[in-house]
PDB file of N, CA and C in Angstrom:
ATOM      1  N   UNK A   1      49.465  31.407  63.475  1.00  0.00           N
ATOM      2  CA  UNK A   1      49.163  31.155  64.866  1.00  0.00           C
ATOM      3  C   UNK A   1      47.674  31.340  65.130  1.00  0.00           C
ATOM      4  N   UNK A   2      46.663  32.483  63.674  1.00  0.00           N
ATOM      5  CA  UNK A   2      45.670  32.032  64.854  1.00  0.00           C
ATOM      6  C   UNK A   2      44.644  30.860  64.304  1.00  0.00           C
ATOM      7  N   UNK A   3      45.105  30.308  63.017  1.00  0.00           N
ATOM      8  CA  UNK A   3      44.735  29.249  63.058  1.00  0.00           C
ATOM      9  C   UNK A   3      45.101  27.591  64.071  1.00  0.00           C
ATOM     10  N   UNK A   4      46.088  28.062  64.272  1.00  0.00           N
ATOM     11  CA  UNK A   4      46.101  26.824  65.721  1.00  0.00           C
ATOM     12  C   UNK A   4      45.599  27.365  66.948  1.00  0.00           C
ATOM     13  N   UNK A   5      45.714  28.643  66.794  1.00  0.00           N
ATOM     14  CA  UNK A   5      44.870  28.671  68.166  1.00  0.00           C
ATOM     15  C   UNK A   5      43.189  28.820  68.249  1.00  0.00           C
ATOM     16  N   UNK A   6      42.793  29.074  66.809  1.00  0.00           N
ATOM     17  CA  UNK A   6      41.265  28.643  67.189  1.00  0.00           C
ATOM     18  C   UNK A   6      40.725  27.373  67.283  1.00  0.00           C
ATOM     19  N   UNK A   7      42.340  26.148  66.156  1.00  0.00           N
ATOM     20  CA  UNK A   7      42.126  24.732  66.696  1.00  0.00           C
ATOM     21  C   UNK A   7      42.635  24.472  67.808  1.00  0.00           C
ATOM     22  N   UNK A   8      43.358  24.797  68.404  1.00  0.00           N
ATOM     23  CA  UNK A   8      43.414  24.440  70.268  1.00  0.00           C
ATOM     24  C   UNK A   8      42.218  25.271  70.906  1.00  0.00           C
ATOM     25  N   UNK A   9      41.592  26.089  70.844  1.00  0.00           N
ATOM     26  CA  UNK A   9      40.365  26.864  71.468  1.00  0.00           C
ATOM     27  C   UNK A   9      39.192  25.375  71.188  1.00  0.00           C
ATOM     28  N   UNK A  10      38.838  24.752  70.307  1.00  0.00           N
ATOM     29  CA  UNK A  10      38.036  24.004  69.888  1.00  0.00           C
ATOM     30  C   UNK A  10      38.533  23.041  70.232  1.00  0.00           C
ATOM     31  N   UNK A  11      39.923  22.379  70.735  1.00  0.00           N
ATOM     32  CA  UNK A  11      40.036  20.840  71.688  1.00  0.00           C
ATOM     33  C   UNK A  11      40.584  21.417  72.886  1.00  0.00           C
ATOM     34  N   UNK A  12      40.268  22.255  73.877  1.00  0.00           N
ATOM     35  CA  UNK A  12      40.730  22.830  75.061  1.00  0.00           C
ATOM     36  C   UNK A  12      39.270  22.628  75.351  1.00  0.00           C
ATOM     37  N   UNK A  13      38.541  23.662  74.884  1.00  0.00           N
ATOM     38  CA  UNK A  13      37.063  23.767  75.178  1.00  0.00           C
ATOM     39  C   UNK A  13      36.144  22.424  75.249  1.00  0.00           C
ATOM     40  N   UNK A  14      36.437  21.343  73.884  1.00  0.00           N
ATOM     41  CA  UNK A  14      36.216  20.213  74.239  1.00  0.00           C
ATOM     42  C   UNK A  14      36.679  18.909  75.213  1.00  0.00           C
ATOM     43  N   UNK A  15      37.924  19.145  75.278  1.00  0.00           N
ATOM     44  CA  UNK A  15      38.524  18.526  76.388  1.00  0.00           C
ATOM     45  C   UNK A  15      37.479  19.334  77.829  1.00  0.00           C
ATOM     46  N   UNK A  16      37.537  20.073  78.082  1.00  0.00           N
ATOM     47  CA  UNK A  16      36.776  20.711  79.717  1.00  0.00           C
ATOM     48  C   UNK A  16      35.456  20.247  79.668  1.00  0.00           C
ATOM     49  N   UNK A  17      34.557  20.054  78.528  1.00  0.00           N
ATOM     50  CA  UNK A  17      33.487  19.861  78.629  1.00  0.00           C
ATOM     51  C   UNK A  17      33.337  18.139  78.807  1.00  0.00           C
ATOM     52  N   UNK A  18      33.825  17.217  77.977  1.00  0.00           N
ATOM     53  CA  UNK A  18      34.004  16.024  78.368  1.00  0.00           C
ATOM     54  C   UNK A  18      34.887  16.020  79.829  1.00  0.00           C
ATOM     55  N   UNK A  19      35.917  16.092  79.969  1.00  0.00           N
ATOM     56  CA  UNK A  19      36.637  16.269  81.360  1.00  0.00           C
ATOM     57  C   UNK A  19      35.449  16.704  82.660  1.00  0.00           C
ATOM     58  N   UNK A  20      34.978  17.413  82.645  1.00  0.00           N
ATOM     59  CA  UNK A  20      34.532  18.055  83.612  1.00  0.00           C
ATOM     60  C   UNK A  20      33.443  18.671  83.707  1.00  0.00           C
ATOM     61  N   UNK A  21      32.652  18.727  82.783  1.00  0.00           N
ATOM     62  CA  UNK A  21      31.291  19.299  82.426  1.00  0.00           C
ATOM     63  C   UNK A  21      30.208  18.021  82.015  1.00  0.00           C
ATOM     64  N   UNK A  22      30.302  17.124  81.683  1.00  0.00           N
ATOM     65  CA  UNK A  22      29.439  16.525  81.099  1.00  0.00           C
ATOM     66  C   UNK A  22      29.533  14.753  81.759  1.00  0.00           C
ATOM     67  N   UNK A  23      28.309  14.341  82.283  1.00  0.00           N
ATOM     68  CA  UNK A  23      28.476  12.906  82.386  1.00  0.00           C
ATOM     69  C   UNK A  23      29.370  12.520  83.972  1.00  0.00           C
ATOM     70  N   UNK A  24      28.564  13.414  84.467  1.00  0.00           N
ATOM     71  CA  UNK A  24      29.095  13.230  85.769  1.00  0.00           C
ATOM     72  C   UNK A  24      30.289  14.347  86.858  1.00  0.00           C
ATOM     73  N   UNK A  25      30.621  14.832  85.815  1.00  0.00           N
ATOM     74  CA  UNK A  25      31.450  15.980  86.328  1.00  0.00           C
ATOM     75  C   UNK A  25      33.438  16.113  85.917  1.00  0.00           C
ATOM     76  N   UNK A  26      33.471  16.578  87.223  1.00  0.00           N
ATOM     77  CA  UNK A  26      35.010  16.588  87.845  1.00  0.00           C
ATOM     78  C   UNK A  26      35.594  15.558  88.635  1.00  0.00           C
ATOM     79  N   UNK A  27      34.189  14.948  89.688  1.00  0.00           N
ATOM     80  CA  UNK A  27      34.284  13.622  90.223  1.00  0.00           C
ATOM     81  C   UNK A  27      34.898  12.056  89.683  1.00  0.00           C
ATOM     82  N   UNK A  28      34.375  12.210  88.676  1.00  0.00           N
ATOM     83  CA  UNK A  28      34.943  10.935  88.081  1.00  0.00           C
ATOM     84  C   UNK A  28      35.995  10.216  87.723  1.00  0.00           C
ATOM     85  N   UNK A  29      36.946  12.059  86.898  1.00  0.00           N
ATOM     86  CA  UNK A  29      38.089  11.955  86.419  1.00  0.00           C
ATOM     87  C   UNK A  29      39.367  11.315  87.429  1.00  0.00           C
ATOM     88  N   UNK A  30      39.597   9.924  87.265  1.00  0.00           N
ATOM     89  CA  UNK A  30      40.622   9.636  87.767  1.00  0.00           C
ATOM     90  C   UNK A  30      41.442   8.681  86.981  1.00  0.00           C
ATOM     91  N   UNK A  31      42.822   8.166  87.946  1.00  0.00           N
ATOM     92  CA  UNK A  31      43.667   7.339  86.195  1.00  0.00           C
ATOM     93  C   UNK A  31      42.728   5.931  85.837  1.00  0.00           C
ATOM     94  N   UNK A  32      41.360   5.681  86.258  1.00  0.00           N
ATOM     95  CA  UNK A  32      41.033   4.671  85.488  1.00  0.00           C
ATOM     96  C   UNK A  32      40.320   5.333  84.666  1.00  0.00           C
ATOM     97  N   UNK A  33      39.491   6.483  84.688  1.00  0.00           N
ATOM     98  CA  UNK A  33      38.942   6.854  83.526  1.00  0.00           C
ATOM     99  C   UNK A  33      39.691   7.517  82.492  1.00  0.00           C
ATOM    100  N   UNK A  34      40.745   7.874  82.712  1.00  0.00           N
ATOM    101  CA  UNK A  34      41.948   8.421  81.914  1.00  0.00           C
ATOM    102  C   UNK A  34      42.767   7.159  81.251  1.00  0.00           C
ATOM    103  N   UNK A  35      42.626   6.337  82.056  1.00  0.00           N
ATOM    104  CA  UNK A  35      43.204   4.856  81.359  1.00  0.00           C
ATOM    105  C   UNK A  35      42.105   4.835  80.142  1.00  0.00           C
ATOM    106  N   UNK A  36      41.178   4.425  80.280  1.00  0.00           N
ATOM    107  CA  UNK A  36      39.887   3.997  79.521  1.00  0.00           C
ATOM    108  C   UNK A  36      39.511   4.822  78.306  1.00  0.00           C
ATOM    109  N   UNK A  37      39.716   5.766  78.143  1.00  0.00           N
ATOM    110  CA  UNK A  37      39.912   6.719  77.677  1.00  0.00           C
ATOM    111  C   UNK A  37      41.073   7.251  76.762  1.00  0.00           C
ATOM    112  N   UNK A  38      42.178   6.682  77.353  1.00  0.00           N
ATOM    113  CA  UNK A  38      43.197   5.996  76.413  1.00  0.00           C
ATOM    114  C   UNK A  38      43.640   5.286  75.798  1.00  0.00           C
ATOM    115  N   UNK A  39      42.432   4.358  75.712  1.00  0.00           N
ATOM    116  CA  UNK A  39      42.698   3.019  75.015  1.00  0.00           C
ATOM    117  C   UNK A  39      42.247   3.598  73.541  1.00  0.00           C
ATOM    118  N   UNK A  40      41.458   4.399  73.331  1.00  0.00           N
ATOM    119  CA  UNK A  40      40.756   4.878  71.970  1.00  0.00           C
ATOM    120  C   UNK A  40      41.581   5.745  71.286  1.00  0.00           C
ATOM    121  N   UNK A  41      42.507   5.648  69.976  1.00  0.00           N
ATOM    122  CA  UNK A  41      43.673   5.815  69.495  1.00  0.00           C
ATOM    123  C   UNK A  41      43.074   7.494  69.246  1.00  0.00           C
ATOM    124  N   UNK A  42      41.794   7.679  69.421  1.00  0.00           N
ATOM    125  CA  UNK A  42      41.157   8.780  68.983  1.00  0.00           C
ATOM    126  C   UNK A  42      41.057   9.721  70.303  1.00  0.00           C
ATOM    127  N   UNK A  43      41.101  10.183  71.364  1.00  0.00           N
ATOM    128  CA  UNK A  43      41.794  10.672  72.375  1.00  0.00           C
ATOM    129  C   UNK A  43      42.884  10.458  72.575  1.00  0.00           C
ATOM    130  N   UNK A  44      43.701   9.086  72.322  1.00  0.00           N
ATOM    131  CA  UNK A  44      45.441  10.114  72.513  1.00  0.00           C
ATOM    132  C   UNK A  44      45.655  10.857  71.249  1.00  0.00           C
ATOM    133  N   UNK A  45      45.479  10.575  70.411  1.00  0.00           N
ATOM    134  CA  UNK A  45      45.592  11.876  69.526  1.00  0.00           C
ATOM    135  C   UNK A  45      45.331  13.217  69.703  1.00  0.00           C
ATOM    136  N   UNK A  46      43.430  13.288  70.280  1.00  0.00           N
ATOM    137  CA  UNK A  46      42.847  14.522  70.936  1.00  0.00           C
ATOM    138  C   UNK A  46      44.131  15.410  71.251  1.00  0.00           C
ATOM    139  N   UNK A  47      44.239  14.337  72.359  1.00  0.00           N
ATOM    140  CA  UNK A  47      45.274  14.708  73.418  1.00  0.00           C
ATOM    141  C   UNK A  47      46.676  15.268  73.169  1.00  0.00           C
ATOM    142  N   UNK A  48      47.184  14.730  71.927  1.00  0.00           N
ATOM    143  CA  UNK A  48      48.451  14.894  71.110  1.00  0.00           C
ATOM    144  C   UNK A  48      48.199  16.201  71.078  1.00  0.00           C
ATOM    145  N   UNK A  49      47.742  16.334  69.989  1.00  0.00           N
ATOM    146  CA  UNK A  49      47.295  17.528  69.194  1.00  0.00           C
ATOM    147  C   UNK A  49      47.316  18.548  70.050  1.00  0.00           C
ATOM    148  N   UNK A  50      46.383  18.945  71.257  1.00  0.00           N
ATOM    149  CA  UNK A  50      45.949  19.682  72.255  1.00  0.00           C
ATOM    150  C   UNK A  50      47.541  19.885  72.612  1.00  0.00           C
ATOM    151  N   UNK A  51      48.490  19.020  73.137  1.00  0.00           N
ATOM    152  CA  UNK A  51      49.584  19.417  73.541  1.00  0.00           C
ATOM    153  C   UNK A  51      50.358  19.928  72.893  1.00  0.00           C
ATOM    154  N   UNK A  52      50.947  19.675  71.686  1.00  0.00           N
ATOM    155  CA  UNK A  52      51.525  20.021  70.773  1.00  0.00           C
ATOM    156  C   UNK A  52      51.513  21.725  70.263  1.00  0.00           C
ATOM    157  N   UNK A  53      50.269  21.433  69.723  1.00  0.00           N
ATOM    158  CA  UNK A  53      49.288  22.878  69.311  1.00  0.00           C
ATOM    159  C   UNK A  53      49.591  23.723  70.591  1.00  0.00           C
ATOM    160  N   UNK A  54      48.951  23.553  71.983  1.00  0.00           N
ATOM    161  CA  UNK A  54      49.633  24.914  73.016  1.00  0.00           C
ATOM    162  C   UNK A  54      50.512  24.443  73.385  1.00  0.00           C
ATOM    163  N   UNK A  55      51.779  23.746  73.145  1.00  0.00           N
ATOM    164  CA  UNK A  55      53.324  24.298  73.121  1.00  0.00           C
ATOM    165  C   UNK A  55      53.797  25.272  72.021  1.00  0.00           C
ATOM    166  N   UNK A  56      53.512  24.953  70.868  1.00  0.00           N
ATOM    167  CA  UNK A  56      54.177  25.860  69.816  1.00  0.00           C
ATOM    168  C   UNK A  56      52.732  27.190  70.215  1.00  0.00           C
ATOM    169  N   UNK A  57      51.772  26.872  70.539  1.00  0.00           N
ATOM    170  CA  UNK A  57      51.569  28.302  70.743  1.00  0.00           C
ATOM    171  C   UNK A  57      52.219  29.370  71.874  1.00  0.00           C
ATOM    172  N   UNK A  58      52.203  28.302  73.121  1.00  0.00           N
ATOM    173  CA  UNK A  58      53.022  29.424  74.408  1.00  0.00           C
ATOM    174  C   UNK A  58      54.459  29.568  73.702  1.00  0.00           C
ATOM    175  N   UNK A  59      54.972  28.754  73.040  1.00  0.00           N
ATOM    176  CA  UNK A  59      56.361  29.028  73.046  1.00  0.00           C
ATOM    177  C   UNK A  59      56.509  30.257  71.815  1.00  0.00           C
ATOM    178  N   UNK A  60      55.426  29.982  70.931  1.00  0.00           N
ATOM    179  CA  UNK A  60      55.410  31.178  70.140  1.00  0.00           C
ATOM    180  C   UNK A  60      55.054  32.548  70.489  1.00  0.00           C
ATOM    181  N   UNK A  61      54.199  32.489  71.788  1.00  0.00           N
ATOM    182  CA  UNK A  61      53.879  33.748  72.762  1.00  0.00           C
ATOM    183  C   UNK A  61      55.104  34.147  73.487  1.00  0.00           C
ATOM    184  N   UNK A  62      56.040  33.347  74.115  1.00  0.00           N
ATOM    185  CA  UNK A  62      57.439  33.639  74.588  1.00  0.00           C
ATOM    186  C   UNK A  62      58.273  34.167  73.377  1.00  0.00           C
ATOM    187  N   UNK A  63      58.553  33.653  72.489  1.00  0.00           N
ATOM    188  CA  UNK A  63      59.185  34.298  71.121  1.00  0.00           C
ATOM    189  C   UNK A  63      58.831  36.094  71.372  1.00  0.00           C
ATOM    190  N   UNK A  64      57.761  36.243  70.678  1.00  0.00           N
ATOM    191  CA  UNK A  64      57.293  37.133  70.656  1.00  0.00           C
ATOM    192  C   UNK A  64      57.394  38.223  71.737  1.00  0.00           C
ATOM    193  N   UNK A  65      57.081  37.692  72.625  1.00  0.00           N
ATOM    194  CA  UNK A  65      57.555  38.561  74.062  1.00  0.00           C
ATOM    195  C   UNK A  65      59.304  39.203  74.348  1.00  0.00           C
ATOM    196  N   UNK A  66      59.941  37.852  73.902  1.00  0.00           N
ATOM    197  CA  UNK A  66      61.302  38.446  73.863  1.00  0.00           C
ATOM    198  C   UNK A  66      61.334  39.076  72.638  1.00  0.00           C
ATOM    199  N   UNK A  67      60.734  38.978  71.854  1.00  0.00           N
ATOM    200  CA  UNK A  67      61.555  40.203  70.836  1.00  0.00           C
ATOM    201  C   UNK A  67      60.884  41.508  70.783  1.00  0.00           C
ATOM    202  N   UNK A  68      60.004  41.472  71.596  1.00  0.00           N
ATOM    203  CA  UNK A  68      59.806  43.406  72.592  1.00  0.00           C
ATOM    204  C   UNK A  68      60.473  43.957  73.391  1.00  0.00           C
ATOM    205  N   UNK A  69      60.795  42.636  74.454  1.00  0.00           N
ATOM    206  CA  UNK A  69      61.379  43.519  75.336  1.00  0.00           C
ATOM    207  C   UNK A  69      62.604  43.432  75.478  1.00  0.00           C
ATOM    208  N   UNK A  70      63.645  42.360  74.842  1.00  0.00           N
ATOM    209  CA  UNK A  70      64.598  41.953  75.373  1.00  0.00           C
ATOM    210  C   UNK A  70      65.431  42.651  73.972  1.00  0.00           C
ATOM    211  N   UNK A  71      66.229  43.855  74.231  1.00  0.00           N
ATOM    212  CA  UNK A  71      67.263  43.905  73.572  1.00  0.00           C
ATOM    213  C   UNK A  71      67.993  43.845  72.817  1.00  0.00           C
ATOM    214  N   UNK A  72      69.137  43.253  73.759  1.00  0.00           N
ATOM    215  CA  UNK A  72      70.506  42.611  72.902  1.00  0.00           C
ATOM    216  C   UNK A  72      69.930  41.214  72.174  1.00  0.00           C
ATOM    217  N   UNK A  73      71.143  41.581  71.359  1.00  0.00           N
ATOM    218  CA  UNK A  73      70.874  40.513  70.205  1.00  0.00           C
ATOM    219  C   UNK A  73      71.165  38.839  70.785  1.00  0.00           C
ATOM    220  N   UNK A  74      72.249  39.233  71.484  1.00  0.00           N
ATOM    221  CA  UNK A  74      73.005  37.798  72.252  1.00  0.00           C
ATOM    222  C   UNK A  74      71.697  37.403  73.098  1.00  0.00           C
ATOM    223  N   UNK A  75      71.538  38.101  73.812  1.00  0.00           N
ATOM    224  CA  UNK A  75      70.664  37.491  75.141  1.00  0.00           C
ATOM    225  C   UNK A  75      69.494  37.145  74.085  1.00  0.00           C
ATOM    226  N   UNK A  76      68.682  37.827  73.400  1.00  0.00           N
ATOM    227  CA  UNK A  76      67.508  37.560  72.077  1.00  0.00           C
ATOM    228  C   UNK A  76      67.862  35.797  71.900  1.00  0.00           C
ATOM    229  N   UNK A  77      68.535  35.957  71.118  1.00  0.00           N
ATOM    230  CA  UNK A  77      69.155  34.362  70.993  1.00  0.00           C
ATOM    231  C   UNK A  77      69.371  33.787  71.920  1.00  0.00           C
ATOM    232  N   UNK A  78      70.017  33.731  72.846  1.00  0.00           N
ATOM    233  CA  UNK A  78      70.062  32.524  74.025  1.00  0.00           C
ATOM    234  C   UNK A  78      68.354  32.610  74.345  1.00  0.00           C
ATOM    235  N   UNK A  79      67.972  33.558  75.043  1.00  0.00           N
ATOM    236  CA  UNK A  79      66.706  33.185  75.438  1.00  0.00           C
ATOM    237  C   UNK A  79      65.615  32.507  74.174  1.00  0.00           C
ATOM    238  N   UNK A  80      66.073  32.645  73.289  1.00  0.00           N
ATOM    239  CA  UNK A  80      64.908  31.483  72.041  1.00  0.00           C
ATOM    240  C   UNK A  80      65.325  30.497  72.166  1.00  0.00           C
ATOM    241  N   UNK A  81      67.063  30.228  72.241  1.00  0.00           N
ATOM    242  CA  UNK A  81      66.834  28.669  72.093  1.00  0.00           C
ATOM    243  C   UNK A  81      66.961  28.145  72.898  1.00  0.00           C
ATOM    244  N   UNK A  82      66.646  28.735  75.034  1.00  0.00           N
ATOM    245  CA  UNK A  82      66.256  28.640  75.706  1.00  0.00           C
ATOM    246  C   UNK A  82      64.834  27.868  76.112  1.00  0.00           C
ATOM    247  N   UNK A  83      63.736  28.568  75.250  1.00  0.00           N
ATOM    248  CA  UNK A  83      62.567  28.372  75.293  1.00  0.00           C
ATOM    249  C   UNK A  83      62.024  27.448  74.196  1.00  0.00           C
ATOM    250  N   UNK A  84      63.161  27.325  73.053  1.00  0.00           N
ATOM    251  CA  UNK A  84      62.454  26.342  72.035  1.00  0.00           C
ATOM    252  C   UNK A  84      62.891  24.937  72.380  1.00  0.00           C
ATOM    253  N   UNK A  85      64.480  24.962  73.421  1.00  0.00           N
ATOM    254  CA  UNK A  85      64.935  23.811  73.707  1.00  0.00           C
ATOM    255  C   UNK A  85      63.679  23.085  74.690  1.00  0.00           C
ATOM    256  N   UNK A  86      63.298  24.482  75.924  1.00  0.00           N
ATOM    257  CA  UNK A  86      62.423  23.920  76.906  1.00  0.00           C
ATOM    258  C   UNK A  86      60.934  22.770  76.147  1.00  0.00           C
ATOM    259  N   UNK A  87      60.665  23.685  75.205  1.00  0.00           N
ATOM    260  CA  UNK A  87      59.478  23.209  74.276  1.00  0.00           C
ATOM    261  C   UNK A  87      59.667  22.300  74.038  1.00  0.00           C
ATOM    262  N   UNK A  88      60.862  21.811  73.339  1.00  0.00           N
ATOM    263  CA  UNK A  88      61.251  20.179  72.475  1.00  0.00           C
ATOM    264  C   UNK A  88      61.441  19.338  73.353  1.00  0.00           C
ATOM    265  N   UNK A  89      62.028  19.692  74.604  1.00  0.00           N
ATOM    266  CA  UNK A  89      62.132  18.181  75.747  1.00  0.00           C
ATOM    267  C   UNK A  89      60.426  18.166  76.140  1.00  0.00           C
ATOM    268  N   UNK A  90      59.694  19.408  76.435  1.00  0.00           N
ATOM    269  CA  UNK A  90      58.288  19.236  76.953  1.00  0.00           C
ATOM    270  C   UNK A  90      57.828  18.317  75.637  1.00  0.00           C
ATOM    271  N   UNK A  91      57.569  18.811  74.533  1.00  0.00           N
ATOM    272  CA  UNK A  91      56.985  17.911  73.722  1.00  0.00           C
ATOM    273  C   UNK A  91      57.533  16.208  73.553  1.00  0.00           C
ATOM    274  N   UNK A  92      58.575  16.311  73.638  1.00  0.00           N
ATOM    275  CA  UNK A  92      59.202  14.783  73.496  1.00  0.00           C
ATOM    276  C   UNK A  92      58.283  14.159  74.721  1.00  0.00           C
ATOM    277  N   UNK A  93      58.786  14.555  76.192  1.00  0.00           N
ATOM    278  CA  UNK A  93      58.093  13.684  77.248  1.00  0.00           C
ATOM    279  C   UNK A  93      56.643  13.687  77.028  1.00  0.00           C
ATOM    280  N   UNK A  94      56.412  15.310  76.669  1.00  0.00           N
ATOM    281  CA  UNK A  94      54.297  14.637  76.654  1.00  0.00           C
ATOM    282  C   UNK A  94      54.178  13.721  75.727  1.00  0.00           C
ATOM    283  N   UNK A  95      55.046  13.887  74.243  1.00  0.00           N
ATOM    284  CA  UNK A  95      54.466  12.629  73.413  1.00  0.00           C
ATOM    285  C   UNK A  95      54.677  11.119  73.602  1.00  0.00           C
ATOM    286  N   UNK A  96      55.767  10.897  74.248  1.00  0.00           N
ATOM    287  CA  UNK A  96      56.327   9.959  74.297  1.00  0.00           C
ATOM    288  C   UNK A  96      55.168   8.964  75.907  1.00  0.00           C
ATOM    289  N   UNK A  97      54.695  10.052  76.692  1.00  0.00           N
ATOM    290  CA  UNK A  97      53.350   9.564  77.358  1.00  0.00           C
ATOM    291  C   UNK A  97      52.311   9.289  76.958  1.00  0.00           C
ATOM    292  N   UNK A  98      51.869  10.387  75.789  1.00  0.00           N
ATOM    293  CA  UNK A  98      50.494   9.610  75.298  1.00  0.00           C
ATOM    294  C   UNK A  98      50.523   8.361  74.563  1.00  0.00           C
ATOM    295  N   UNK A  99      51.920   8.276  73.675  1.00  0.00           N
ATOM    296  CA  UNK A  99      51.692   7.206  72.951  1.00  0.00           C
ATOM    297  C   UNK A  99      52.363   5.875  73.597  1.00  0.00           C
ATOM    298  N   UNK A 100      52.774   5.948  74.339  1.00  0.00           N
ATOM    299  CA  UNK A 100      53.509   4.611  75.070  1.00  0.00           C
ATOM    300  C   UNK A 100      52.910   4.245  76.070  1.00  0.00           C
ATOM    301  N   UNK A 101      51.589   5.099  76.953  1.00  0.00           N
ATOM    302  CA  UNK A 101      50.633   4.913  78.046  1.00  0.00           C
ATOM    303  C   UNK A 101      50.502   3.277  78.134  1.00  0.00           C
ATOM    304  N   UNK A 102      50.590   2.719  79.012  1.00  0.00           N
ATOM    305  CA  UNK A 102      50.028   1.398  79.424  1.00  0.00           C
ATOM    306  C   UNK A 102      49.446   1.226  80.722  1.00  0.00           C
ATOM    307  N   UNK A 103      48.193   1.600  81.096  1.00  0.00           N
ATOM    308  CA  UNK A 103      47.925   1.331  82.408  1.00  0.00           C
ATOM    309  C   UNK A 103      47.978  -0.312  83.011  1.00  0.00           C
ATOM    310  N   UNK A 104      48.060  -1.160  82.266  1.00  0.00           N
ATOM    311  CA  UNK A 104      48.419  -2.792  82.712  1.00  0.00           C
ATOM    312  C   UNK A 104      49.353  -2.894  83.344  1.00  0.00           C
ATOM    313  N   UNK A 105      50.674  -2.326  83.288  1.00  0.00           N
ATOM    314  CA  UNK A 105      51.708  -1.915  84.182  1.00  0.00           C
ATOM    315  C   UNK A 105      51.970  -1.387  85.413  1.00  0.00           C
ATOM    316  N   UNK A 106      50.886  -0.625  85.711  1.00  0.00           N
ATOM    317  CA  UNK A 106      50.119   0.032  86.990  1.00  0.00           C
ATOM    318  C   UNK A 106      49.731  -0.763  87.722  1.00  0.00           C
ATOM    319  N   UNK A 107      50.190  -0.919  89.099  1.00  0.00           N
ATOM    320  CA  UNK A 107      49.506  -2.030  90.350  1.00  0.00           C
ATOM    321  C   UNK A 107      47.897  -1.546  90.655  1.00  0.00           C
ATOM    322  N   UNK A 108      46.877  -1.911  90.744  1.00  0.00           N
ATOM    323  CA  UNK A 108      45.513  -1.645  91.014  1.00  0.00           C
ATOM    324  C   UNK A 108      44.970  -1.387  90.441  1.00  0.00           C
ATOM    325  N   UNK A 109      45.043  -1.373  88.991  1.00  0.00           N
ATOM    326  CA  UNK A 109      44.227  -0.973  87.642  1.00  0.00           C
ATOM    327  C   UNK A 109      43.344  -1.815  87.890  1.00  0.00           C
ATOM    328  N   UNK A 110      41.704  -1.429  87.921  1.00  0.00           N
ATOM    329  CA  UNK A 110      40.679  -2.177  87.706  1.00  0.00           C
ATOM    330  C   UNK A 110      39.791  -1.772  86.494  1.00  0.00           C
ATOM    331  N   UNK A 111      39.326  -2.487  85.995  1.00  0.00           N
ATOM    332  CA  UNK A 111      38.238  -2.043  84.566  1.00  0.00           C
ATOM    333  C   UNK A 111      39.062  -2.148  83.328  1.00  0.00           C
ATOM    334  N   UNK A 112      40.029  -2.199  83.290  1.00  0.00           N
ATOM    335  CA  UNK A 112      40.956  -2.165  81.998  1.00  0.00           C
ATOM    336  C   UNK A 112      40.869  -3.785  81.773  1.00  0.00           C
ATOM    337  N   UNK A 113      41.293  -3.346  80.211  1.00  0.00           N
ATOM    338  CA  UNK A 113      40.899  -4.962  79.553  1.00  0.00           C
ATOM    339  C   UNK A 113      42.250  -4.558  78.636  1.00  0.00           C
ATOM    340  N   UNK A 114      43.309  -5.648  79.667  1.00  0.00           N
ATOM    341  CA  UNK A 114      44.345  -5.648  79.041  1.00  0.00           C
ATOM    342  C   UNK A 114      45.371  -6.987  78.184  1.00  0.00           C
TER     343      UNK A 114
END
């Protein structure tokens, strides 16, 4: 874990600085520059990764948490595969957004070259 988390520390940190630090700001960010931005197979990946990486990390921080404080063995178990189920539908829908994104489908998309 803390090798993914010093690689999510290094695309969190880079994500904020492109996002919101650099080249105009916080202002800019809206779904056409997030469209545009998605067209480059090399940010939805960014983006993959970044999600992926802090799910199995929070969900590995929840793990961990229940097995301090929580007890019984039964409840131990329901609550993991509670939180690993929550994880696997979160990861399915985030992935299944970055990689299927089509802003051409979107009414008012301007700037996209679709």
């Amino acid at each position: 874990m803390r090798v993914s988390g010093l690689i999510l520390l290094v695309l969190a940190v880079g994500h904020v600085l492109i996002m919101h630090v650099f080249g105009g700001g916080v202002d800019r960010v809206n779904f056409g520059f997030v469209a545009l931005r998605w067209q480059s197979p090399f940010w939805r990946t960014w983006d993959w990764l970044m999600l992926s990486l802090a799910l199995v990390h929070g969900i590995n921080g929840l793990r961990v948490i229940t097995l301090d404080y929580v007890r019984r063995p039964g409840v131990r178990i329901a609550t993991n595969w509670f939180f690993a189920t929550a994880g696997a539908l979160a990861f399915g829908l985030g992935s299944i957004v970055v990689f299927t994104f089509d802003p051409c489908k979107w009414p008012g998309t301007v700037g996209i070259h679709c």
